[in-house]
C-alpha atoms as a PDB file:
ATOM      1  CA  UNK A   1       0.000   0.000   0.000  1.00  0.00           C
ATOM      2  CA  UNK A   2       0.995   3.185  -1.210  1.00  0.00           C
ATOM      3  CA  UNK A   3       1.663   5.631   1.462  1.00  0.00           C
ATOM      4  CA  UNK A   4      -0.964   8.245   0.558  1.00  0.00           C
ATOM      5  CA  UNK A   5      -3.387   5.335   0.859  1.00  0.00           C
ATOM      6  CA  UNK A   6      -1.644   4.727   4.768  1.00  0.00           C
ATOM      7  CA  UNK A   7      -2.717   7.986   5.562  1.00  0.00           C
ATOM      8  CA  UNK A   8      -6.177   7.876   3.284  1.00  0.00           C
ATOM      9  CA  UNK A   9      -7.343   4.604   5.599  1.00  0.00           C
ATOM     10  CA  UNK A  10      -5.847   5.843   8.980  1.00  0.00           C
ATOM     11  CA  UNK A  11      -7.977   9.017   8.912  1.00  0.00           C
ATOM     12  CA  UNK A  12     -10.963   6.709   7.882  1.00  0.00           C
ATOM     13  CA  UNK A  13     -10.237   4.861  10.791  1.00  0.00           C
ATOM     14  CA  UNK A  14      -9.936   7.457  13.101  1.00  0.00           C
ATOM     15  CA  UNK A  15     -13.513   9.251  11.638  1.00  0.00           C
ATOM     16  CA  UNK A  16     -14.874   5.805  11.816  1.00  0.00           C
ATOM     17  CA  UNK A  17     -14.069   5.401  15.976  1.00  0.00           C
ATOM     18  CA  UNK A  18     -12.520   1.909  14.344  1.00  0.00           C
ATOM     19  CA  UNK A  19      -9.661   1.643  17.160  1.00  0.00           C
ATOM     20  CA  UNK A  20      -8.297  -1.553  16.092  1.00  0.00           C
ATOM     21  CA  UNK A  21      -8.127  -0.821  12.611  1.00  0.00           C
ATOM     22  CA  UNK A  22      -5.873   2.595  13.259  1.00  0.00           C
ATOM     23  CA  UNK A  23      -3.589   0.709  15.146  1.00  0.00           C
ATOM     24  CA  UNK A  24      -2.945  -2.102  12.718  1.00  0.00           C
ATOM     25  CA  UNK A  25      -2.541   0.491   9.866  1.00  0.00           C
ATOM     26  CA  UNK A  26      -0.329   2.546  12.486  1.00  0.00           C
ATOM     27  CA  UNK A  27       2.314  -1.119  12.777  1.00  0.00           C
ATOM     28  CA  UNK A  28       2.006  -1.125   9.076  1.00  0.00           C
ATOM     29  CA  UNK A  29       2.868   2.511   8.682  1.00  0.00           C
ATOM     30  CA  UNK A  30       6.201   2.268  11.329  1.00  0.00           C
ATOM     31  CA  UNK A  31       7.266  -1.070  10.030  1.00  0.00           C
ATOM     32  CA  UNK A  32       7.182   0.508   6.468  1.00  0.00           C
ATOM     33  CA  UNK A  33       8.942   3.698   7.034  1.00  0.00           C
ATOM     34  CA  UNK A  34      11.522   1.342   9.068  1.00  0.00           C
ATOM     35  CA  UNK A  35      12.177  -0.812   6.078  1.00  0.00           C
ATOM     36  CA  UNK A  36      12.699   2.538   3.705  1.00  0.00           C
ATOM     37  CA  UNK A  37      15.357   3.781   6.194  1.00  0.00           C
ATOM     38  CA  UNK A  38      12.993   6.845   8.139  1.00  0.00           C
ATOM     39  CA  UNK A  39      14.554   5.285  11.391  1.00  0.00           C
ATOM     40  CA  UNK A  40      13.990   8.964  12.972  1.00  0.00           C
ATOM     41  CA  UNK A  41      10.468   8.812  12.206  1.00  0.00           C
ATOM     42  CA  UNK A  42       9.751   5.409  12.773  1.00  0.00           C
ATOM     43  CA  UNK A  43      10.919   5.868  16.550  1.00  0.00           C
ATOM     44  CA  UNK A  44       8.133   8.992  16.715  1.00  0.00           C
ATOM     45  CA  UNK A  45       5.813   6.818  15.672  1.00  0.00           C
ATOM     46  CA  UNK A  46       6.585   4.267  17.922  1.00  0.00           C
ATOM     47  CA  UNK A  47       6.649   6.543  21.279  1.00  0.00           C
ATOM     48  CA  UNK A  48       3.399   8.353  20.039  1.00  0.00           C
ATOM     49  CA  UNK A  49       1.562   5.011  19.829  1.00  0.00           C
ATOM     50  CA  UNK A  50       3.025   4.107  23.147  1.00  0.00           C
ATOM     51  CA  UNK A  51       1.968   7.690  24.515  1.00  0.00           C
ATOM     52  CA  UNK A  52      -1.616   7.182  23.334  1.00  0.00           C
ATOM     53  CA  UNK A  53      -2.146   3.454  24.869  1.00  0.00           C
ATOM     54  CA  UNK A  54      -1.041   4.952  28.275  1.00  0.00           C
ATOM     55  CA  UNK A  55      -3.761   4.971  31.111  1.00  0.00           C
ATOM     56  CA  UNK A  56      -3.619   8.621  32.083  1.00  0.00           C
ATOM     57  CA  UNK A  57      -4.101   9.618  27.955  1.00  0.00           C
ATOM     58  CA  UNK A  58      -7.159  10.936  27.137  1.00  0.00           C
ATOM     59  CA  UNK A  59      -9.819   8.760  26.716  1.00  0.00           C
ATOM     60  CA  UNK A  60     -12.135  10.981  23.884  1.00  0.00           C
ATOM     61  CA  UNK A  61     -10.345  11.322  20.837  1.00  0.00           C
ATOM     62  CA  UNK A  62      -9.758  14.713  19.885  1.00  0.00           C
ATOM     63  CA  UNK A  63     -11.047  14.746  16.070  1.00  0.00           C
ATOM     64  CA  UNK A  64      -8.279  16.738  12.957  1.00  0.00           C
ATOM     65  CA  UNK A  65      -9.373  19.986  13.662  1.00  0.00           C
ATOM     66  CA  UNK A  66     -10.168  22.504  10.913  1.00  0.00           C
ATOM     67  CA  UNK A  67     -12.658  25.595  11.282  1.00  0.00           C
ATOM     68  CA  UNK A  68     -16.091  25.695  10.207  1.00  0.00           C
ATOM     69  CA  UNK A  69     -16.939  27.127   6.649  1.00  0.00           C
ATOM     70  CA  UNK A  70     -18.455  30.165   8.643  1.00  0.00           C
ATOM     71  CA  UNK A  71     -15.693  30.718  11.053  1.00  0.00           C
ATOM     72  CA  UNK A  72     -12.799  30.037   8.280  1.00  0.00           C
ATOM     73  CA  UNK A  73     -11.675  33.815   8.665  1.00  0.00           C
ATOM     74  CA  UNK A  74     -11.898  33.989  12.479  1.00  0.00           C
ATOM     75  CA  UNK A  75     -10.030  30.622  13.661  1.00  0.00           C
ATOM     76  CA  UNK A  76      -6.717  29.758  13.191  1.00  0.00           C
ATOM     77  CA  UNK A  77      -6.201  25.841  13.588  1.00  0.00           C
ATOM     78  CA  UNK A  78      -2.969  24.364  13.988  1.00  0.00           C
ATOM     79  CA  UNK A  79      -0.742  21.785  16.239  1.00  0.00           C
ATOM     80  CA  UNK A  80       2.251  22.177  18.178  1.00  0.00           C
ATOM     81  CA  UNK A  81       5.030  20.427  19.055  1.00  0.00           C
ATOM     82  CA  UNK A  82       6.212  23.102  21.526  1.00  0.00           C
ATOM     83  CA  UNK A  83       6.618  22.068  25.342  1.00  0.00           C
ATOM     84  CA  UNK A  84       6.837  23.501  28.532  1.00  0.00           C
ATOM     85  CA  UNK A  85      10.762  22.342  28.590  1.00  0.00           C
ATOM     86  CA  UNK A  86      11.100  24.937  25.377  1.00  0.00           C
ATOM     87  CA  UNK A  87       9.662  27.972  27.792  1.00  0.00           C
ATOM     88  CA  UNK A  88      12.046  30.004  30.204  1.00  0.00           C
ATOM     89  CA  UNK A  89       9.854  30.595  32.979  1.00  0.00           C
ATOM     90  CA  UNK A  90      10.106  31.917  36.005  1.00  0.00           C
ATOM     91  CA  UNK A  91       9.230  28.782  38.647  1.00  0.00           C
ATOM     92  CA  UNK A  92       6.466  29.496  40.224  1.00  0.00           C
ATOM     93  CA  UNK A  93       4.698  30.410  36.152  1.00  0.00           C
ATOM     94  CA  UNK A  94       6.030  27.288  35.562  1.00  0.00           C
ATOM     95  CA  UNK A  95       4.260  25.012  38.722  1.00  0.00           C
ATOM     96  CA  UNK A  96       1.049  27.012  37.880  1.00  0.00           C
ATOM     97  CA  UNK A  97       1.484  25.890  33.897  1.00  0.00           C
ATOM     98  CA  UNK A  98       2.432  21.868  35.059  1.00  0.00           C
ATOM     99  CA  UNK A  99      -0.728  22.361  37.300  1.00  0.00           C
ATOM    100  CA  UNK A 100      -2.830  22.861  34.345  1.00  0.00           C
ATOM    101  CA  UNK A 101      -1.482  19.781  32.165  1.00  0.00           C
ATOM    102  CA  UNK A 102      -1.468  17.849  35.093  1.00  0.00           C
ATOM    103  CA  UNK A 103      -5.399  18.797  35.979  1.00  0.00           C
ATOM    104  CA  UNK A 104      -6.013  18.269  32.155  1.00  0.00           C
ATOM    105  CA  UNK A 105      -4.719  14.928  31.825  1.00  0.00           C
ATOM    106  CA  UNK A 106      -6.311  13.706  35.014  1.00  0.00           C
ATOM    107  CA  UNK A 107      -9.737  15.031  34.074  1.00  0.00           C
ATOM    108  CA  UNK A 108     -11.628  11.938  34.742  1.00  0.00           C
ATOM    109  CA  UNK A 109      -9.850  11.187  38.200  1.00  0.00           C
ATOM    110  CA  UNK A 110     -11.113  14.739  39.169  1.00  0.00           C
ATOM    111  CA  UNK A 111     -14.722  13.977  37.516  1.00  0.00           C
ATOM    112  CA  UNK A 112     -14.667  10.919  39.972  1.00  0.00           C
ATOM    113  CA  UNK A 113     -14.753  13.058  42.953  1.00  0.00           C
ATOM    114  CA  UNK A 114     -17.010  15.960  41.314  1.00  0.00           C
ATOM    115  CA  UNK A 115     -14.391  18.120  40.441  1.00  0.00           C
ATOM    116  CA  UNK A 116     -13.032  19.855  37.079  1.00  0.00           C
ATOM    117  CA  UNK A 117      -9.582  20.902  36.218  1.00  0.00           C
ATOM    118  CA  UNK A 118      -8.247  24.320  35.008  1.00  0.00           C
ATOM    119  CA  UNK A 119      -9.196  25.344  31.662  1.00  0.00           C
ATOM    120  CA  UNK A 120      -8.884  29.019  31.542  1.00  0.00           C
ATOM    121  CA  UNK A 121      -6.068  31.122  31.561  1.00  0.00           C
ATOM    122  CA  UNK A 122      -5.055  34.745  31.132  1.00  0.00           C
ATOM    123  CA  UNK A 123      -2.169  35.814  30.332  1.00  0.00           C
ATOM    124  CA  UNK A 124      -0.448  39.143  29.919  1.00  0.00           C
ATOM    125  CA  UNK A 125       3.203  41.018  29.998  1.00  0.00           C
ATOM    126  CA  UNK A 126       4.536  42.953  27.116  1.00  0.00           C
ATOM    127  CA  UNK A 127       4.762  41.841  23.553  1.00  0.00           C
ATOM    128  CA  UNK A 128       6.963  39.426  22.440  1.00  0.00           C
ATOM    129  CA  UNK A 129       7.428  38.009  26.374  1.00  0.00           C
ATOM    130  CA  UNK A 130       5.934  34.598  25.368  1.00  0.00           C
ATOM    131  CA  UNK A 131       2.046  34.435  25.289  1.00  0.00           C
ATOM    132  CA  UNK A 132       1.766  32.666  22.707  1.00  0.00           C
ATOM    133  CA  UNK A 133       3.995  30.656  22.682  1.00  0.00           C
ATOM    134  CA  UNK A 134       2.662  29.503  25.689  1.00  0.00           C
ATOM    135  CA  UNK A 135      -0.414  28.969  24.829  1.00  0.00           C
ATOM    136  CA  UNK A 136       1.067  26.720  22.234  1.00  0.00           C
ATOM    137  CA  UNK A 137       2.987  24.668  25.147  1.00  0.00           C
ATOM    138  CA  UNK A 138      -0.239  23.821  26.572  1.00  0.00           C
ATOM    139  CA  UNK A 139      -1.302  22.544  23.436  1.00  0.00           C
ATOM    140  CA  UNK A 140       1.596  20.623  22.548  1.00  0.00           C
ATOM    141  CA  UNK A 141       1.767  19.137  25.988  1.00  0.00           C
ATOM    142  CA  UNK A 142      -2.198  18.131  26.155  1.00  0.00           C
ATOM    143  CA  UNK A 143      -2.163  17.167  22.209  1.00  0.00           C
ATOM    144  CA  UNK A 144      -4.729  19.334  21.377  1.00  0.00           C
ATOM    145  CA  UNK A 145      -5.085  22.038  18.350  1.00  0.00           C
ATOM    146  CA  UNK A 146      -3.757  25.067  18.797  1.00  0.00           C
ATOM    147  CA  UNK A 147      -6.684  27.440  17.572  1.00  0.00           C
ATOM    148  CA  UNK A 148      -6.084  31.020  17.406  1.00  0.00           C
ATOM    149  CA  UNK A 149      -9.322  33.674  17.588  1.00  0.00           C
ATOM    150  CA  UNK A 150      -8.674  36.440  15.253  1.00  0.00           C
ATOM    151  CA  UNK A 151     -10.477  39.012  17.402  1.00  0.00           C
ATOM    152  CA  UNK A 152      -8.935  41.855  14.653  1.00  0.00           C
ATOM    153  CA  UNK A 153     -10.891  40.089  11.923  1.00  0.00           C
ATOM    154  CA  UNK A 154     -14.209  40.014  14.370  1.00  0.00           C
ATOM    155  CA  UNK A 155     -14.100  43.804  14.974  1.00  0.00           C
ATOM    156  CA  UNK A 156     -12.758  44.711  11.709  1.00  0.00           C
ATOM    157  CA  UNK A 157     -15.290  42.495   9.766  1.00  0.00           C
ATOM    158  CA  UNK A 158     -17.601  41.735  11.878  1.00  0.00           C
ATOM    159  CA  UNK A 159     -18.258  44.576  14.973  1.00  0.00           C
ATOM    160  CA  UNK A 160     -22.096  44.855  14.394  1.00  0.00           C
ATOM    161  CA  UNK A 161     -22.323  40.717  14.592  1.00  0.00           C
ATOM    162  CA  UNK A 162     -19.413  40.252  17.403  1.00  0.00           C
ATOM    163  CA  UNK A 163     -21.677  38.949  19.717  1.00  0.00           C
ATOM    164  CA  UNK A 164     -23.087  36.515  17.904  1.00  0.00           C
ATOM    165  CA  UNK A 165     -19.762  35.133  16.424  1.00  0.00           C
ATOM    166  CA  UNK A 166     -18.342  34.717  19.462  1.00  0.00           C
ATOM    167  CA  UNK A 167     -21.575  32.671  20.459  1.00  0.00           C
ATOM    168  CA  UNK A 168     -20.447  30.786  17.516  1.00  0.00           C
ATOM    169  CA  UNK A 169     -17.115  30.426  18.328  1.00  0.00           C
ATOM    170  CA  UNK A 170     -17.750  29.045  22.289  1.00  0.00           C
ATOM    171  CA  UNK A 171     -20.112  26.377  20.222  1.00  0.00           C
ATOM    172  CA  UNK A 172     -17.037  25.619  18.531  1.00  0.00           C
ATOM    173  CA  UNK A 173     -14.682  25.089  21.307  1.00  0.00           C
ATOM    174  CA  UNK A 174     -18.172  22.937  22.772  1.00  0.00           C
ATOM    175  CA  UNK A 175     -18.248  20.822  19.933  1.00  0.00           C
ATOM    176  CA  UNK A 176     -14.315  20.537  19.187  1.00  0.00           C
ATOM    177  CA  UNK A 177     -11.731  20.522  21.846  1.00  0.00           C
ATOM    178  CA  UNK A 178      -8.933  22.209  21.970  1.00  0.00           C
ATOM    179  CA  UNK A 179      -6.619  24.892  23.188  1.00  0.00           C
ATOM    180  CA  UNK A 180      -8.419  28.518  22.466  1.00  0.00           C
ATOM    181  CA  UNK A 181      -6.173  31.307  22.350  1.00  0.00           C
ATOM    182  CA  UNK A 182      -7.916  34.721  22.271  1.00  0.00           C
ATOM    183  CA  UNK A 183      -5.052  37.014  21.266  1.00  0.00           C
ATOM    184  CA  UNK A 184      -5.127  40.386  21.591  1.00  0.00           C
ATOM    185  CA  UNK A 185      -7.573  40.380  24.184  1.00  0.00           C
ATOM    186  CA  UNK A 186      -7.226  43.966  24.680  1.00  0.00           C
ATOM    187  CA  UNK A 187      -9.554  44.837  21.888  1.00  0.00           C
ATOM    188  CA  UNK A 188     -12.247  43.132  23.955  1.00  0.00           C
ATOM    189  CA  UNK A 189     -11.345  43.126  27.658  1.00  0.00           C
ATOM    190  CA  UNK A 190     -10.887  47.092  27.929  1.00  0.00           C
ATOM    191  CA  UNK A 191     -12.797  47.985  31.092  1.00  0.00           C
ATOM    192  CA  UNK A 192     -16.685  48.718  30.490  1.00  0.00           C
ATOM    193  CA  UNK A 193     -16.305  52.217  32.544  1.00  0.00           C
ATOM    194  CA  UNK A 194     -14.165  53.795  29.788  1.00  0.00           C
ATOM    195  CA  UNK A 195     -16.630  56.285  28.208  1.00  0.00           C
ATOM    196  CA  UNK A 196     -14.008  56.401  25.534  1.00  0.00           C
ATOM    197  CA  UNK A 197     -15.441  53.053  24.314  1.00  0.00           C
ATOM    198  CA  UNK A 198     -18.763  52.641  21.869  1.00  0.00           C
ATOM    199  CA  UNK A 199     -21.783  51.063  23.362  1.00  0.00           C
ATOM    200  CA  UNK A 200     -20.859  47.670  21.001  1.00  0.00           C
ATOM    201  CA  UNK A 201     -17.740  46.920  22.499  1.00  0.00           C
ATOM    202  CA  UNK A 202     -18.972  47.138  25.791  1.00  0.00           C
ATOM    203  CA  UNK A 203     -21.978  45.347  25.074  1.00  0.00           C
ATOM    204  CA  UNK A 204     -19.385  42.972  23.291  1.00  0.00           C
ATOM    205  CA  UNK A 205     -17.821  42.416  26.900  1.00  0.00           C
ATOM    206  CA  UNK A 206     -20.810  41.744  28.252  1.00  0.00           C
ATOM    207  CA  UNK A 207     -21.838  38.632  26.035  1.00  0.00           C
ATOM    208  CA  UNK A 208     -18.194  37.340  26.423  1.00  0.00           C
ATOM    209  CA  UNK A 209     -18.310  37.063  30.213  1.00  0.00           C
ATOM    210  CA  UNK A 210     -22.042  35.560  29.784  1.00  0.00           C
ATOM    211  CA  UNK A 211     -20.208  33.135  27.371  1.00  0.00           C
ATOM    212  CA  UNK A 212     -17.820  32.820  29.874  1.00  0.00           C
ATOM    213  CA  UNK A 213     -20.236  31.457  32.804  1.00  0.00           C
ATOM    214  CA  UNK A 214     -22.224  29.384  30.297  1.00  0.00           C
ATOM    215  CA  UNK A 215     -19.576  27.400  28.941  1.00  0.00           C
ATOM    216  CA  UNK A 216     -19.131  24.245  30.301  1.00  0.00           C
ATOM    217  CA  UNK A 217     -17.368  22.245  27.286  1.00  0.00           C
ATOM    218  CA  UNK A 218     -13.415  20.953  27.842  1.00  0.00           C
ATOM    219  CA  UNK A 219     -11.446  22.748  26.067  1.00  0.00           C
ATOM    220  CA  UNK A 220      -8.825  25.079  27.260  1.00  0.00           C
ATOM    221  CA  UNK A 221      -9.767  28.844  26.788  1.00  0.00           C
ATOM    222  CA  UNK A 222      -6.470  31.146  27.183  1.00  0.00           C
ATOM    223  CA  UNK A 223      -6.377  35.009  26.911  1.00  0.00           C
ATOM    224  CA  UNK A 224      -3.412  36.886  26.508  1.00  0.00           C
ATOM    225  CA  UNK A 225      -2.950  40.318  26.621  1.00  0.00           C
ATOM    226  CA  UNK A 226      -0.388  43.265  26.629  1.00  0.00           C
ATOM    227  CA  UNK A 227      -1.841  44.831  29.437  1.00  0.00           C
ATOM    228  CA  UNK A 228      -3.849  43.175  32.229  1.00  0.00           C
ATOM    229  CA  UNK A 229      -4.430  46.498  34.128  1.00  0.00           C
ATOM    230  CA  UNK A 230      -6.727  47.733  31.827  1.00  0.00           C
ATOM    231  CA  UNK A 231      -9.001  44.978  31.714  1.00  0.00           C
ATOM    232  CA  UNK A 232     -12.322  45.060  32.716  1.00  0.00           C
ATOM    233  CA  UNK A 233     -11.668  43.368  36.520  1.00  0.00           C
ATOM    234  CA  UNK A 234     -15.465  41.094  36.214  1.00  0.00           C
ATOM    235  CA  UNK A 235     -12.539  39.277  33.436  1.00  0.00           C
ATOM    236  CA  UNK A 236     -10.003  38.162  36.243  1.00  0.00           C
ATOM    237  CA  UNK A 237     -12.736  36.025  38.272  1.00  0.00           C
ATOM    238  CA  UNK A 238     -13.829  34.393  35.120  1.00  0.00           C
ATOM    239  CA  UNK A 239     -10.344  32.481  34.957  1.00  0.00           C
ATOM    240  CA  UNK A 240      -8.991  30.245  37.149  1.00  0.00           C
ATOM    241  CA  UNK A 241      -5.274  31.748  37.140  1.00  0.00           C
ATOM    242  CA  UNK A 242      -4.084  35.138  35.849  1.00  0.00           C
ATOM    243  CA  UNK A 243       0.100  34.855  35.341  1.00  0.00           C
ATOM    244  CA  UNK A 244       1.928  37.827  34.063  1.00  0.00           C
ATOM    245  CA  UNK A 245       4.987  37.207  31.879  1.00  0.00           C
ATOM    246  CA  UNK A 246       7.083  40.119  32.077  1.00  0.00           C
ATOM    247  CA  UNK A 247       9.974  41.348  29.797  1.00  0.00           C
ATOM    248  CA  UNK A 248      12.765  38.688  30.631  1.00  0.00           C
ATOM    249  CA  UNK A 249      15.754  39.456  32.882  1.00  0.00           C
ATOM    250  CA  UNK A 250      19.609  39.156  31.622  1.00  0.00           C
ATOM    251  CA  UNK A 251      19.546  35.594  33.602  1.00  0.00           C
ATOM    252  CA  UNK A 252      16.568  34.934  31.330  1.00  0.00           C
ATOM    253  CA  UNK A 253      18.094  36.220  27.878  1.00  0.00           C
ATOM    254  CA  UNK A 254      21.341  34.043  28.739  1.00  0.00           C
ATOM    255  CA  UNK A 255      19.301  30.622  29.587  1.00  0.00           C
ATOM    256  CA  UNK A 256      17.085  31.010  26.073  1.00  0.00           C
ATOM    257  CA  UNK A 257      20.313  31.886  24.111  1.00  0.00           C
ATOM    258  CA  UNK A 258      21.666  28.380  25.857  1.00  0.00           C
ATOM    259  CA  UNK A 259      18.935  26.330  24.995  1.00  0.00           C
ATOM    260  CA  UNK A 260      18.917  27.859  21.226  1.00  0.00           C
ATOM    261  CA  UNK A 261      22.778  27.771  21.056  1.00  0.00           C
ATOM    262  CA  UNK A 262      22.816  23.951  22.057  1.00  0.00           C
ATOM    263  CA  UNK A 263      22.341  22.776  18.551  1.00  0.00           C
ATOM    264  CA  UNK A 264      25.823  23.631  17.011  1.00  0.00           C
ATOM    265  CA  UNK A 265      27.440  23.512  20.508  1.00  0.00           C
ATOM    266  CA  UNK A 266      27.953  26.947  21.355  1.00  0.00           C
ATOM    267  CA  UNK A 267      27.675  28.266  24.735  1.00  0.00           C
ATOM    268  CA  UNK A 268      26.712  32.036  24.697  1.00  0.00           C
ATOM    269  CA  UNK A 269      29.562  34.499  25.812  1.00  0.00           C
ATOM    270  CA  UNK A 270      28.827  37.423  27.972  1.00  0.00           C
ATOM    271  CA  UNK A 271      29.525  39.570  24.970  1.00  0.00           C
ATOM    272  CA  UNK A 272      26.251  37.612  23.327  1.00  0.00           C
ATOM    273  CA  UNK A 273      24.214  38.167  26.410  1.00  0.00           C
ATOM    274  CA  UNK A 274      25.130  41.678  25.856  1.00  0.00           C
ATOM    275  CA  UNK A 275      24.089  42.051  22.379  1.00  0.00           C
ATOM    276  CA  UNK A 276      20.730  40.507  23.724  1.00  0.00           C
ATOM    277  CA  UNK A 277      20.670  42.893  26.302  1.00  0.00           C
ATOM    278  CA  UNK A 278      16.867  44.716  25.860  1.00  0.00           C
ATOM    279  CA  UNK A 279      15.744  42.286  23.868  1.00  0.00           C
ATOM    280  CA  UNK A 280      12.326  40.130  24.304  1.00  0.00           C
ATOM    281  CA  UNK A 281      12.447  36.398  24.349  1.00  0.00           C
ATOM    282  CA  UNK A 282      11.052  36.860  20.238  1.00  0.00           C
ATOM    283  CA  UNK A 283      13.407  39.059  19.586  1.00  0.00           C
ATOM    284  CA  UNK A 284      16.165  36.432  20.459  1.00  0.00           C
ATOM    285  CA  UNK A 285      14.404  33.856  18.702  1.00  0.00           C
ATOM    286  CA  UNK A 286      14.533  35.451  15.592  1.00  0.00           C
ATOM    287  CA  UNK A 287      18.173  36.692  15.690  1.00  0.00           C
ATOM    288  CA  UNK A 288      18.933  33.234  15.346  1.00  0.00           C
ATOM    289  CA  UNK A 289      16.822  31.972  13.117  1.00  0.00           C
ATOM    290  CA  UNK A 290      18.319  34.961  11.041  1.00  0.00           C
ATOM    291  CA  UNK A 291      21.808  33.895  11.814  1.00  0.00           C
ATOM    292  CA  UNK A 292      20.493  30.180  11.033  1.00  0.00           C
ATOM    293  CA  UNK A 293      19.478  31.005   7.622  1.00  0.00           C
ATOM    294  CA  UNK A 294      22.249  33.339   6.679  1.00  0.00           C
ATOM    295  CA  UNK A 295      24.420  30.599   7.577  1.00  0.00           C
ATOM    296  CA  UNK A 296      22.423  27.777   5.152  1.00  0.00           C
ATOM    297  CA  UNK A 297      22.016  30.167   2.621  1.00  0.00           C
ATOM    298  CA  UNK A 298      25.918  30.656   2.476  1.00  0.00           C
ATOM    299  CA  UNK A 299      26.269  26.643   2.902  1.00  0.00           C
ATOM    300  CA  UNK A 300      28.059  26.541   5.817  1.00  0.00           C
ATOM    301  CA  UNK A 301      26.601  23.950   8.205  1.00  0.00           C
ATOM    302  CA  UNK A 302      26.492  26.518  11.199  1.00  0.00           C
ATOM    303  CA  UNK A 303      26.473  30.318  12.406  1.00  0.00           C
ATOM    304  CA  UNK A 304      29.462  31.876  14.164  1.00  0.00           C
ATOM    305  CA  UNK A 305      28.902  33.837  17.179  1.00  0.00           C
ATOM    306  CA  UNK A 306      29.250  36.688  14.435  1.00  0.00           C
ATOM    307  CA  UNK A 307      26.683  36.260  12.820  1.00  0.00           C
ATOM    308  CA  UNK A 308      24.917  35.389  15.634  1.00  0.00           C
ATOM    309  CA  UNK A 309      26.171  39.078  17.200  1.00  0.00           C
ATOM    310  CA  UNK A 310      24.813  40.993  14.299  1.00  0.00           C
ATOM    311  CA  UNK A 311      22.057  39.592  14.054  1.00  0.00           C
ATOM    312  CA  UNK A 312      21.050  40.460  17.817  1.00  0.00           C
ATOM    313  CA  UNK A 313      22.715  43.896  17.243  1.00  0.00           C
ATOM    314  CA  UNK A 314      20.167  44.482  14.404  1.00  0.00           C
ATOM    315  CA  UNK A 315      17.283  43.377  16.473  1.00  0.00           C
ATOM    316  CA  UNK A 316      18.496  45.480  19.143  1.00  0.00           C
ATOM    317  CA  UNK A 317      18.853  48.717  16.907  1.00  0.00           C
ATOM    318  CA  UNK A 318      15.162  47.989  16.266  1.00  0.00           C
ATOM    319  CA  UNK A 319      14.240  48.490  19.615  1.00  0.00           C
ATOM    320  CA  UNK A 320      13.645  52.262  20.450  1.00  0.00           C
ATOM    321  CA  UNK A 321      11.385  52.325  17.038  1.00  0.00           C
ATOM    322  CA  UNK A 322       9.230  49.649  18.503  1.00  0.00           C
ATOM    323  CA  UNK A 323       8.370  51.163  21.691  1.00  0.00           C
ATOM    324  CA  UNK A 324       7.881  54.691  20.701  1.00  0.00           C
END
């Protein structure tokens, strides 16, 4: 069997609820890619299989996400492979975020005893600090799609209708789960006392924390913002933690530049911690994957801690332009 027709029957197996099935077709799939030399792949395979027979894995199936026809401009549906072990985090964000996959993963032991885990989050610190990428941990960890709300598109497109596209978005997340990431969140979390605001947005707010209190489905809803202070505060109680993620500290700059540096065993100097200095956490990121492409792009098989300093040096001469 071809491998387009692998992956033709093991999504009609999966659609189908035909358990047995999908897991013959998934042996037939890793012994094949063994035999053509995909050893790399093969061994995914194998510990993804293993991860999905465990007892503590979810036991409903969370379908191939893709948005409805009538939501196509509004959610953004992807997967992740990001983890928590990817994020520099301060500890305690970090015990709050385990506490969540944790809580998600043992959903039924909590049901047992009348109980339900965490499922929304808000998030906020400046741009670039990580939001979303967090939100994308979560997902990756809990093996759930990642499903951005375009709340731009809703109040660009749609402001006389946002109410009742966001009714149609929390039947979504009801009939689909996954993790929800409402980005931007300023647009609609601004506090309902500012007179500045038209009556739609705040009547906007209003539907959105009825939303809130009405949904009872299992995904994950997360809402990340640039400024939590200016949030209406009938928000905070609707979620069950509120972390900031603040611009990261020198410490923080020289632990990502580690992690990113491991791959062509370099160990950042404090000259490249310096050339970070200022610089959010997707700042950094990009500097390398700059310095990463310059360096393919030239065929050489790595950057040099040049390129990698000019790259940084170029993000950080971006700097006062962005924040003025």
């Amino acid at each position: 069997m071809a491998n387009a027709e692998y992956l033709t029957e093991l999504v009609r197996a999966h659609y189908s609820g035909d358990d047995r099935r999908f897991s013959n077709l998934l042996n037939q799939v890793i012994a094949a890619e063994s035999r053509a030399g995909h050893a790399h792949l093969a061994e995914r395979l194998r510990e993804l299989r293993i991860e999905g027979t465990r007892p503590d894995a979810s036991a409903r199936a969370t379908p191939i996400a893709r948005a409805p026809r009538n939501l196509e401009q509004i959610l953004s549906v992807g997967y992740s492979e990001t983890k928590l072990a990817d994020l520099v985090l301060t500890p305690s964000t970090r015990d709050s975020l385990e506490r969540y996959v944790l809580e998600q993963r043992r959903a039924q032991a909590l049901a047992d005893h009348g109980l339900k885990p965490r499922r929304r989050l808000l998030l906020h610190g400046p741009p670039g600090c990580g939001k979303t990428m967090t939100a994308a941990a979560l997902a990756g960890e809990l093996k759930l799609p990642l499903i951005r709300v375009r709340l731009e598109v809703v109040f660009s497109k749609y402001l006389g209708e946002t109410a009742s596209t966001l009714g149609d978005v929390f039947a979504e997340a009801a009939r689909v789960r996954g993790v929800y990431l409402f980005d931007e969140f300023d647009a609609l979390g601004r506090t309902r006392l500012d007179d500045s605001e038209v009556g739609e947005i705040k009547r906007v707010v209003t539907t959105f924390l009825q939303l809130l209190d009405a949904d009872h489905s299992d995904s994950v809803l997360i809402a990340a913002t640039n400024t939590g202070h200016d949030l209406d505060t009938a928000l905070f109680r609707r979620f069950d933690d509120v972390l900031e993620l603040p611009a990261p500290t020198d410490e923080q700059r020289r632990q990502l530049l580690t992690r990113l540096l491991r791959p062509w065993r370099m160990k950042p100097t404090e000259a490249l911690v310096a050339n970070a200095a200022g610089l959010t956490f997707a700042d950094i990121n990009a500097a390398l994957e700059d310095a990463h492409k310059d360096a393919i792009l030239n065929d050489r098989p790595s950057p040099t801690r040049d390129d990698i300093a000019g790259r940084l040096t170029e993000r950080q001469s971006r700097v006062p332009t962005r924040n003025s």
